[in-house]
Structure formats: structure tokens, C-alpha cells
N, C-alpha and C. Protein backbone atom coordinates (compact mmCIF):
# COMPACT_ATOMS: atom_id res chain seq x y z
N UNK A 1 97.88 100.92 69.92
CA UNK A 1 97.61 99.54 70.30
C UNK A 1 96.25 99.07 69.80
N UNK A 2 95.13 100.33 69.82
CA UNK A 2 94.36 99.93 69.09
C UNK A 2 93.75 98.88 67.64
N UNK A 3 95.19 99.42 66.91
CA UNK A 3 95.10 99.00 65.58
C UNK A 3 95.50 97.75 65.78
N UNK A 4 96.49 97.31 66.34
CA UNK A 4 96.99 95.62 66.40
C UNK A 4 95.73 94.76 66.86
N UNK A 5 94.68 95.11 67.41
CA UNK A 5 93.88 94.62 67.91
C UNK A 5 92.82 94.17 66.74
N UNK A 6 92.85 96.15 66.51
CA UNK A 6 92.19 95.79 65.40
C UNK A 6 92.52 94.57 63.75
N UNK A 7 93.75 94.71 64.05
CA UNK A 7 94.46 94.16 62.69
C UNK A 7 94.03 92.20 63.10
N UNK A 8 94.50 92.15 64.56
CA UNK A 8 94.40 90.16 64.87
C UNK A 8 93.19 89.64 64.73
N UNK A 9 92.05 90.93 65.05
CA UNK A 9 90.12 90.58 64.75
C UNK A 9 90.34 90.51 63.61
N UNK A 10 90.68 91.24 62.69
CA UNK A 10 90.71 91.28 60.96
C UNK A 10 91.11 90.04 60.56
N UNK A 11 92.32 89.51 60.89
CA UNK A 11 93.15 88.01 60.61
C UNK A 11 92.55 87.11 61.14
N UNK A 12 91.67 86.88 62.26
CA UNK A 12 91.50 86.14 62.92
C UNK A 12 89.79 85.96 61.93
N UNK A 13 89.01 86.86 61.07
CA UNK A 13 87.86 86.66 60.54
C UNK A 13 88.26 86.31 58.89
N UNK A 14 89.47 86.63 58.64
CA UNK A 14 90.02 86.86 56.93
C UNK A 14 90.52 85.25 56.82
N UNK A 15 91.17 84.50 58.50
CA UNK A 15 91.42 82.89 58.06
C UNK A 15 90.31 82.59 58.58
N UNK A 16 89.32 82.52 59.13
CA UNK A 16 88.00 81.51 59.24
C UNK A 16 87.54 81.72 58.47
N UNK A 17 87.42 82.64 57.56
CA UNK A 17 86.51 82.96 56.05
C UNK A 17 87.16 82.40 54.40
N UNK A 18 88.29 82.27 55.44
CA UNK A 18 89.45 81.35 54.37
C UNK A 18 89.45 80.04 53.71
N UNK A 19 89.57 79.66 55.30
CA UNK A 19 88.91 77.95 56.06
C UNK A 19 87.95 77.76 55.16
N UNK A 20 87.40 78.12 55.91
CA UNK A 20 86.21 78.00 55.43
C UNK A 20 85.09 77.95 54.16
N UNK A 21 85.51 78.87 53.39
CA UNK A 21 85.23 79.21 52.23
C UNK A 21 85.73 78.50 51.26
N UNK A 22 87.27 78.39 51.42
CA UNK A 22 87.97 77.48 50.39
C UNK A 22 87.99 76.04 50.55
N UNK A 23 87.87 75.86 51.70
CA UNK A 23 87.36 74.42 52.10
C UNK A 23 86.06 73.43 51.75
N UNK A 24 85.16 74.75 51.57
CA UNK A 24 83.95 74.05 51.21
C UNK A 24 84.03 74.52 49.56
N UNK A 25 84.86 75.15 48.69
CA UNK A 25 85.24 75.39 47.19
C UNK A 25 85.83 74.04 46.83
N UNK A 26 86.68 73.89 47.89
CA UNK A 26 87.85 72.42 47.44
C UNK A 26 87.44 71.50 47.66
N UNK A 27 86.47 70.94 48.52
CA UNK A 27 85.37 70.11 48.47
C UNK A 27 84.75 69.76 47.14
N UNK A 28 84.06 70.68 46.47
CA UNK A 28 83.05 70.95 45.89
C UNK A 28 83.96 70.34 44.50
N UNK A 29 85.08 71.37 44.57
CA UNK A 29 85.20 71.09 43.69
C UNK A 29 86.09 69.87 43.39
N UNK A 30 86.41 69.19 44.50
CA UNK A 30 87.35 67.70 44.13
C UNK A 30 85.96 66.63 43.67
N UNK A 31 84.73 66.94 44.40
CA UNK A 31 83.76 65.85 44.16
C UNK A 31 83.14 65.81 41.96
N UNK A 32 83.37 67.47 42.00
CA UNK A 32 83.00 67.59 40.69
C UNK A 32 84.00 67.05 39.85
N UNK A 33 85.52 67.62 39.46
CA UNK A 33 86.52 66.54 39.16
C UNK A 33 86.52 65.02 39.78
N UNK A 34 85.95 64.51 40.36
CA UNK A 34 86.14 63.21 40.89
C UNK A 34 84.87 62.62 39.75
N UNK A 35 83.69 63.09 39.86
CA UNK A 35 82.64 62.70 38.85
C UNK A 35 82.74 62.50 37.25
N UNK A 36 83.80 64.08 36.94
CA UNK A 36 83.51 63.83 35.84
C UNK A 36 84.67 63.03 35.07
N UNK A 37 85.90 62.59 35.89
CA UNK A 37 86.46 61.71 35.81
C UNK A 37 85.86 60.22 35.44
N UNK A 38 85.58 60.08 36.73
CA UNK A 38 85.10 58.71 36.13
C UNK A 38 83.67 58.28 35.11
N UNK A 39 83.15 59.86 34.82
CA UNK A 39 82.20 59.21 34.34
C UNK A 39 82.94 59.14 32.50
N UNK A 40 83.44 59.97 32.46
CA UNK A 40 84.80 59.97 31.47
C UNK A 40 85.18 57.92 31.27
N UNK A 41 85.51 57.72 32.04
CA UNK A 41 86.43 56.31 32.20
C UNK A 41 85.08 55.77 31.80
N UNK A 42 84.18 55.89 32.58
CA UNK A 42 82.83 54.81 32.27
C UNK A 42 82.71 54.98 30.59
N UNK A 43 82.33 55.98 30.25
CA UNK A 43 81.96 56.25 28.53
C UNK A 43 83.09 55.76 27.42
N UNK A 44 84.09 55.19 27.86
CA UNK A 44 84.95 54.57 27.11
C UNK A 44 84.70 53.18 26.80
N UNK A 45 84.91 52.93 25.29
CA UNK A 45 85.08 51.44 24.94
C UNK A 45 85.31 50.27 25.57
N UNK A 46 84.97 49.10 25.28
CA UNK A 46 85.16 48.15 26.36
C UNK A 46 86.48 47.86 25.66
N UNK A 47 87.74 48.29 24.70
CA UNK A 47 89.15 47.60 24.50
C UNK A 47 89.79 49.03 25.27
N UNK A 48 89.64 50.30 25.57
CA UNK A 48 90.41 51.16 26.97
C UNK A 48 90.17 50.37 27.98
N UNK A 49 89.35 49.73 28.79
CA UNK A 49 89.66 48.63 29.75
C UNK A 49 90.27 47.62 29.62
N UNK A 50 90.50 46.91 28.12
CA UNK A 50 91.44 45.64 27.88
C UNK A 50 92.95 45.95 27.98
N UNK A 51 93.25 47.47 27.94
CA UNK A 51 94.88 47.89 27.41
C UNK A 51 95.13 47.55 28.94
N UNK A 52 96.37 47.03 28.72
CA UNK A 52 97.17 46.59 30.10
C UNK A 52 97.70 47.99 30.90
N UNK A 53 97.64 48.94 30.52
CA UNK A 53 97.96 50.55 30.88
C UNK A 53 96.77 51.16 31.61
N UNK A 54 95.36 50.38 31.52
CA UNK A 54 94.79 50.97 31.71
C UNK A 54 93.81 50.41 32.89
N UNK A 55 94.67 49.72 33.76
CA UNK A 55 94.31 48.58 34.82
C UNK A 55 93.26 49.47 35.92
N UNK A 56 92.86 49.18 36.87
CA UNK A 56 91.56 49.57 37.73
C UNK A 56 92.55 50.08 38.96
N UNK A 57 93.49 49.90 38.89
CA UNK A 57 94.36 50.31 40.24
C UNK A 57 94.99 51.40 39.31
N UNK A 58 95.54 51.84 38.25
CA UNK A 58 95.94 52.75 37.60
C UNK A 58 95.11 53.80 37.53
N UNK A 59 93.72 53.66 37.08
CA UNK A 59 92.76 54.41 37.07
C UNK A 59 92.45 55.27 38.44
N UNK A 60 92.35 54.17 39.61
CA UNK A 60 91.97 55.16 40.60
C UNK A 60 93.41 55.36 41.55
N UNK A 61 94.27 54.92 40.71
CA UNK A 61 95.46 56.18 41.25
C UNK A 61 95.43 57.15 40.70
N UNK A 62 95.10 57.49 39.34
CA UNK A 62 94.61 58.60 38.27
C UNK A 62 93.64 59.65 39.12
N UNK A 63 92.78 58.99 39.59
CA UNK A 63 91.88 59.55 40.82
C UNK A 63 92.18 60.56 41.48
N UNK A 64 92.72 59.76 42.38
CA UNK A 64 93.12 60.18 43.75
C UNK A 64 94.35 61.32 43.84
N UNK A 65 95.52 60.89 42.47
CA UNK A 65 96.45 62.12 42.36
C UNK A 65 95.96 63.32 41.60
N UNK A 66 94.73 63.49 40.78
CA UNK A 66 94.12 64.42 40.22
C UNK A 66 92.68 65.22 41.56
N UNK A 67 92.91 64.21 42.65
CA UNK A 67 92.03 65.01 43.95
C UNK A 67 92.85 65.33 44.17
N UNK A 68 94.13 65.05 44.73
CA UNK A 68 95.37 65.65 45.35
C UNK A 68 96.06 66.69 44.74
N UNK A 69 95.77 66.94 43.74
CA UNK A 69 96.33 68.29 43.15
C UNK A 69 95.21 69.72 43.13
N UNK A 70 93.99 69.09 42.65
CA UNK A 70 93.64 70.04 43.14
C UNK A 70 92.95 70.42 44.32
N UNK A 71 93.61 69.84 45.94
CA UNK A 71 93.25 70.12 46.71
C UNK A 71 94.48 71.03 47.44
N UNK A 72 95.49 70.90 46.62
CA UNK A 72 97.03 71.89 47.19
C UNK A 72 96.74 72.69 46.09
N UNK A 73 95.92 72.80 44.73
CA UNK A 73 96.08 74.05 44.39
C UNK A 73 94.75 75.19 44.77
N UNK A 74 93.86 74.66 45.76
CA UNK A 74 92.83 75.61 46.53
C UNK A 74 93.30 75.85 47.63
N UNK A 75 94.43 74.88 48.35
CA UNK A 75 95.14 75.70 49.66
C UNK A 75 96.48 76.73 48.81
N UNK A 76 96.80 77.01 48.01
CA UNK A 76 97.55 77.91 47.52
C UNK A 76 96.84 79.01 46.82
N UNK A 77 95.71 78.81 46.48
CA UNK A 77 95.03 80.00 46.41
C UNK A 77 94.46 80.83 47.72
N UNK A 78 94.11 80.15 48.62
CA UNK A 78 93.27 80.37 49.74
C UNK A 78 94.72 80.81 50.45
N UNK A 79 96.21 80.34 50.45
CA UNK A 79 97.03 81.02 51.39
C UNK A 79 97.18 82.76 50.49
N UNK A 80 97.12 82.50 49.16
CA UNK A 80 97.15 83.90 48.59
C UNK A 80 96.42 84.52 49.15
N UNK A 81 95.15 84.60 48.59
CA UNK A 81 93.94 85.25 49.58
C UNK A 81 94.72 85.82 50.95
N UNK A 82 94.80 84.73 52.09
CA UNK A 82 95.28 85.21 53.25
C UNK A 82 96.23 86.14 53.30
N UNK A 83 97.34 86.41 52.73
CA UNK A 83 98.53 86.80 52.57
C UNK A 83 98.24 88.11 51.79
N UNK A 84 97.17 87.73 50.92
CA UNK A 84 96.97 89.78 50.17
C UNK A 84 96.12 90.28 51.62
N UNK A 85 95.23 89.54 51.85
CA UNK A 85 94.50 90.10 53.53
C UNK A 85 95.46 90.83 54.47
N UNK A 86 96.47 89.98 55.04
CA UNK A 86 97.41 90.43 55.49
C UNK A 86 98.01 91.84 55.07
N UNK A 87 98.69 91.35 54.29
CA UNK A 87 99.57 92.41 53.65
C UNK A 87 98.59 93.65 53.43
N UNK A 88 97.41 93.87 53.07
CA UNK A 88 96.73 94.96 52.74
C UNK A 88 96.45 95.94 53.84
N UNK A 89 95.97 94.51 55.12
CA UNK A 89 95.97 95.33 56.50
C UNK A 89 97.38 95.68 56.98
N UNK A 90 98.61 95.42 56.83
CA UNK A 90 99.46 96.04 57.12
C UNK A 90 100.37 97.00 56.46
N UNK A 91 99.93 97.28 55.66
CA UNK A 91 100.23 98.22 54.63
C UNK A 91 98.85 99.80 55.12
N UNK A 92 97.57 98.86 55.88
CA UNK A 92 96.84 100.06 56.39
C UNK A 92 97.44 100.87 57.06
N UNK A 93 97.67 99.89 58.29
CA UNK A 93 97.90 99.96 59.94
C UNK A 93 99.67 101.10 59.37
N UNK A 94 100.70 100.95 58.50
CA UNK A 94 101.53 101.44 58.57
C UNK A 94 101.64 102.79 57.99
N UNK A 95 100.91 102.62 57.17
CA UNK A 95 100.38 104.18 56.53
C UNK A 95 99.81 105.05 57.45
N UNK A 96 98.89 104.77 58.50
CA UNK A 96 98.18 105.17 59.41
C UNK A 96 99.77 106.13 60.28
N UNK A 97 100.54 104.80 61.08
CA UNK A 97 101.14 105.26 61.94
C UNK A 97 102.53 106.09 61.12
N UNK A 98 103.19 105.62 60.04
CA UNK A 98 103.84 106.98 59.50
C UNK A 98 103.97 106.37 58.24
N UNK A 99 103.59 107.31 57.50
CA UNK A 99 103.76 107.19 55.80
C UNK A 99 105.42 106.94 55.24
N UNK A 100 106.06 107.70 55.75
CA UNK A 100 107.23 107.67 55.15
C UNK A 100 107.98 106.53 55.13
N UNK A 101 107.84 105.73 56.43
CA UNK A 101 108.50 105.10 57.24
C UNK A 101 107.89 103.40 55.61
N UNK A 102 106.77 103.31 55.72
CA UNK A 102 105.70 102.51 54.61
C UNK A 102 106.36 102.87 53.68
N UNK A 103 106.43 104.30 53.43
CA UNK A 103 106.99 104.50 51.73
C UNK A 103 108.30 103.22 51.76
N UNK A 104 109.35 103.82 52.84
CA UNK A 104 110.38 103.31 52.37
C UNK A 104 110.65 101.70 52.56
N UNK A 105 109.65 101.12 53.52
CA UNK A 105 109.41 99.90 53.25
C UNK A 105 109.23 99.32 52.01
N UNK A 106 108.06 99.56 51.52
CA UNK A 106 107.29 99.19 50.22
C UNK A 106 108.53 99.43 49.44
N UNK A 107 109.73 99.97 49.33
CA UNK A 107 110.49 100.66 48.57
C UNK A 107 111.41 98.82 48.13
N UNK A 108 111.76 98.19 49.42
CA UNK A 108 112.19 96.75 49.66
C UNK A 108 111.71 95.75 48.83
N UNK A 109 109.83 96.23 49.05
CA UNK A 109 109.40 94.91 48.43
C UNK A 109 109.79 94.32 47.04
N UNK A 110 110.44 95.08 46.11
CA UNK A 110 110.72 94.06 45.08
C UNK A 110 112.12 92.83 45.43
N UNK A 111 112.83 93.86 46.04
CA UNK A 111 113.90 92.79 46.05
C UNK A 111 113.70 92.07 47.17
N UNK A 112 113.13 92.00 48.03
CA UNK A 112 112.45 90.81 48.93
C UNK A 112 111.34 89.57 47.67
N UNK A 113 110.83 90.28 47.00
CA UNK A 113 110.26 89.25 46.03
C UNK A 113 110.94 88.47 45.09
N UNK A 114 112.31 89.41 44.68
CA UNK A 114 113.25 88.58 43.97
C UNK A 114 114.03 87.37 44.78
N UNK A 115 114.53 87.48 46.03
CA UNK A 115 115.34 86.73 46.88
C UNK A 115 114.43 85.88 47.23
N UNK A 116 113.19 85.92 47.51
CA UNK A 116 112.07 85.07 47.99
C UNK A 116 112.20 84.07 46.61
N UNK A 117 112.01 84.37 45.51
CA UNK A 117 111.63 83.73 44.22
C UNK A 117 112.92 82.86 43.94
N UNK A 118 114.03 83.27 44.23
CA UNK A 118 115.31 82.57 43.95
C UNK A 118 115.04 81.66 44.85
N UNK A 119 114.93 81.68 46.41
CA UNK A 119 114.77 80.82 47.12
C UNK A 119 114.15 79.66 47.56
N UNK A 120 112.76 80.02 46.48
CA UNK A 120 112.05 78.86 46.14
C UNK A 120 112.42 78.22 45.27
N UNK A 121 113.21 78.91 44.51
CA UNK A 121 113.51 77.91 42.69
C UNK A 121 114.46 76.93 43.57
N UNK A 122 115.69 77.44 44.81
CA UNK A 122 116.84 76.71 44.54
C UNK A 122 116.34 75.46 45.63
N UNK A 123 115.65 75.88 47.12
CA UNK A 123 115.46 74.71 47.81
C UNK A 123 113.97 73.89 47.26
N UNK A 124 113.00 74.58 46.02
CA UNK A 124 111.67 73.85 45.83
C UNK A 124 112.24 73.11 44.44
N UNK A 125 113.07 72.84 44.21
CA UNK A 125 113.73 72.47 42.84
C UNK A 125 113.48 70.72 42.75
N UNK A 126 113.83 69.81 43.82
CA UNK A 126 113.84 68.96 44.06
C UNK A 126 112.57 67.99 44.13
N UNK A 127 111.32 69.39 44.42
CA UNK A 127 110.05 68.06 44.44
C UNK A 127 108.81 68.62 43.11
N UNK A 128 108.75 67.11 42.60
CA UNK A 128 107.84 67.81 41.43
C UNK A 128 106.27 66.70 41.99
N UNK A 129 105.33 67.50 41.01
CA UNK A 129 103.49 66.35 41.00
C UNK A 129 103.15 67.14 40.05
């Protein structure tokens, strides 16, 4: 019982360091893409502001969906992170209490990764950005 205890302190410091960490990365780094965006737009010709394509509401929708992407691709790194955390501590904790029992787990994990991977292609198929 020890170890579960030990394992929820582990999870419970591996997502506030998560939070946290990647939060203030995805910050950082939407303000830096946000800058050098527009300073991009600013250094352009005054006929890229005349093209009808290239209207001021287009632009900072350009914005805002280039913050929005990469603010779901630092929570998909940061759930990786969590998830190798995880998995590493429970791959400890099971080795600890019987090896064999782990061996033949771990033995699963590919075809749990294949059925997982199909399962995203067939129900994540539908939404694209």
C-alpha cells in the first residue's frame, strides 16, 4: 500500500510540474509567435494590405488560429510528458510487486497501441485545424 501512495505523491507533483511548466512554455511561447507574426504583417508593403485577401479581420483570425494551435500542441506534449510519468511509475511499482506478472503485461502493449491507433484514425477522422 505503500507504493500507491507513493505512486499518487509522484502524480500528484509530475501534473503540477506539468501545469505548470507547460503552461508558463505555452504562454511564452504563444506571446513569441504572436510577435513575430505581426511584426511579419507590419514589414510588408503597403499593396499586401491593399489585396482584398488580406483584410484586418483575416489577419487577426490568422492570429488567433496560429495561438490556438499552438496552444493544443503544448497541451499534447505536456499530456505526453504526463503519461510517460505515469506509465514509468507504473511499470516501477509493477516490477517491484512481481516481475513476471509486468513481463507479461508489457507483452500486450503493442497491440493495445495498435487498437488504440486504429481507434483514433476511425472516430478522430472527422475533425481537422
Amino acid at each position: 500500500t505503500i507504493y500507491f501512495v507513493i505512486c499518487g505523491v509522484s502524480i500528484l507533483l509530475f501534473t503540477a510540474t506539468q501545469f505548470g511548466c507547460f503552461g508558463i512554455l505555452g504562454e511564452a511561447l504563444t506571446a513569441r509567435v504572436r510577435i513575430a507574426l505581426i511584426t511579419t504583417i507590419f514589414r510588408q508593403e503597403v499593396g499586401f494590405h491593399d489585396d482584398p485577401e488580406k483584410t484586418p479581420a483575416l489577419l487577426g483570425s490568422a492570429l488567433q488560429l496560429w495561438a490556438y494551435r499552438i496552444k493544443n500542441f503544448n497541451n499534447a506534449v505536456g499530456a505526453l510528458f504526463e503519461s510517460t510519468g505515469a506509465l514509468t511509475c507504473g511499470l516501477v511499482i509493477a516490477f517491484a510487486g512481481s516481475w513476471r506478472m509486468s513481463l507479461l503485461m508489457l507483452a500486450t502493449l503493442p497491440v493495445l497501441s495498435v487498437t488504440g491507433a486504429i481507434q483514433m484514425k476511425f472516430f478522430g477522422g472527422g475533425t481537422t485545424l
